[in-house]
Protein backbone atom coordinates (compact mmCIF):
# COMPACT_ATOMS: atom_id res chain seq x y z
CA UNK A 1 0.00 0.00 0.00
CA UNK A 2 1.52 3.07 -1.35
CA UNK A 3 2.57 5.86 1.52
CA UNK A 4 -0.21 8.46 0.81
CA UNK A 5 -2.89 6.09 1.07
CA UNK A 6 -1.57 4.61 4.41
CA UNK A 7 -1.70 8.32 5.42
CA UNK A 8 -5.31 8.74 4.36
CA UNK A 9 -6.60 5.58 6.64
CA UNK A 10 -7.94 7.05 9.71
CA UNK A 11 -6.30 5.34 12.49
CA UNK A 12 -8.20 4.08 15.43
CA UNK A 13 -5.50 3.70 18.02
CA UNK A 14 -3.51 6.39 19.17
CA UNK A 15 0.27 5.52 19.87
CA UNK A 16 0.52 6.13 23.71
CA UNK A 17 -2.98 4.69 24.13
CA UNK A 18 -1.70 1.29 22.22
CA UNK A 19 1.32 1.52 24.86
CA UNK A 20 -0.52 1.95 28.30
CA UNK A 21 -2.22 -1.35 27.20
CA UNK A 22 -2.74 -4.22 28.98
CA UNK A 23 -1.02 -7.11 27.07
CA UNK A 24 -3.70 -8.72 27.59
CA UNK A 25 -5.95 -6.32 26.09
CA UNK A 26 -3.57 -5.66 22.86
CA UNK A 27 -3.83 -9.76 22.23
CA UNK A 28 -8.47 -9.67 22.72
CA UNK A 29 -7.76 -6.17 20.48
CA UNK A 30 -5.75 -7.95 17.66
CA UNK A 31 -8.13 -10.90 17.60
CA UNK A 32 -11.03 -8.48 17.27
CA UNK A 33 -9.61 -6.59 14.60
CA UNK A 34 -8.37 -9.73 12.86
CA UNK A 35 -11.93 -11.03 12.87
CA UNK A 36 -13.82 -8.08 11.82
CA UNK A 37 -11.00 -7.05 8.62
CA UNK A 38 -12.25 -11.17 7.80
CA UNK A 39 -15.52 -10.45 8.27
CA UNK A 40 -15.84 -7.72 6.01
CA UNK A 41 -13.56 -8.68 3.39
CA UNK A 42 -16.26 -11.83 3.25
CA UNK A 43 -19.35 -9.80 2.99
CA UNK A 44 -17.39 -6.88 0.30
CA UNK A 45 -16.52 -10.91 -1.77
CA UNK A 46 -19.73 -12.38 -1.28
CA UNK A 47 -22.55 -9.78 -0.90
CA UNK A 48 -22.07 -6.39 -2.12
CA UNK A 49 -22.01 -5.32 -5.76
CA UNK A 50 -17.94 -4.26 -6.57
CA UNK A 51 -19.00 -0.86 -7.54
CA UNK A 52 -21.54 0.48 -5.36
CA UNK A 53 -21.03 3.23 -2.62
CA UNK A 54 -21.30 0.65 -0.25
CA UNK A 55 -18.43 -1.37 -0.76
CA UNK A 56 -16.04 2.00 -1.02
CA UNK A 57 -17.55 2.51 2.60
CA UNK A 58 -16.42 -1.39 3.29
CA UNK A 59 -12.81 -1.67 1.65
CA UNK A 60 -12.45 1.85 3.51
CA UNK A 61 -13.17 -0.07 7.04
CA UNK A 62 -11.22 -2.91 5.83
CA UNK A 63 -8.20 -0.78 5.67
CA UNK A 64 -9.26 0.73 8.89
CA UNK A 65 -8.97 -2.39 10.53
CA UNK A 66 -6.03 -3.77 8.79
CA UNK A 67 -4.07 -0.57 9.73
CA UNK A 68 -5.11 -1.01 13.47
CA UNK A 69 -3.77 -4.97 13.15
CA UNK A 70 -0.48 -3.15 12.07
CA UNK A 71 -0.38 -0.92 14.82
CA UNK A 72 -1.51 -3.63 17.54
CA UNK A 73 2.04 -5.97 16.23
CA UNK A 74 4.00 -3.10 15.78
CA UNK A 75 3.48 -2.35 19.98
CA UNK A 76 3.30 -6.33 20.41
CA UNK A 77 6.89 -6.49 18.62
CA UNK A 78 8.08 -3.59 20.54
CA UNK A 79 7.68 -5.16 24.15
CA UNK A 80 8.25 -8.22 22.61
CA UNK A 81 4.61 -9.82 23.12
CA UNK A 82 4.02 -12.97 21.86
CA UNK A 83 0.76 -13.75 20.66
């Protein structure tokens, strides 16, 4: 994913909020994240039209989550958290 569009994806953790975490929390927030990017990848393959308004609004959550998943292992990685 080119620079500028990683840029453009809103992120939904903030950097010193992923590091107060719990490591416990980061793991249930990785697996939630990992499920939902899934779960809407399936329903943008399998139930929405390729070119509708609606699945702009889904790959754009998709990213969303997919950028929070990086964020969650780059912390992980940093304190060395195994998941």
């Amino acid at each position: 994913m080119p620079a500028a569009t990683i840029s453009a994806v809103k992120l939904m953790y903030h950097p010193s909020d992923l590091a107060a975490m719990d490591p416990l929390v980061l793991m249930k927030n990785l697996d939630h994240v990992r499920m939902t990017s899934r779960r809407l990848s399936y329903i943008l393959q399998q139930q929405v039209h390729l070119y509708t308004p609606e699945a702009n609004q889904l790959r754009e959550q998709i990213d969303r989550y997919v950028e929070a998943e990086r964020q969650i292992e780059g912390e992980m990685a940093r304190r060395r958290i195994r998941a």
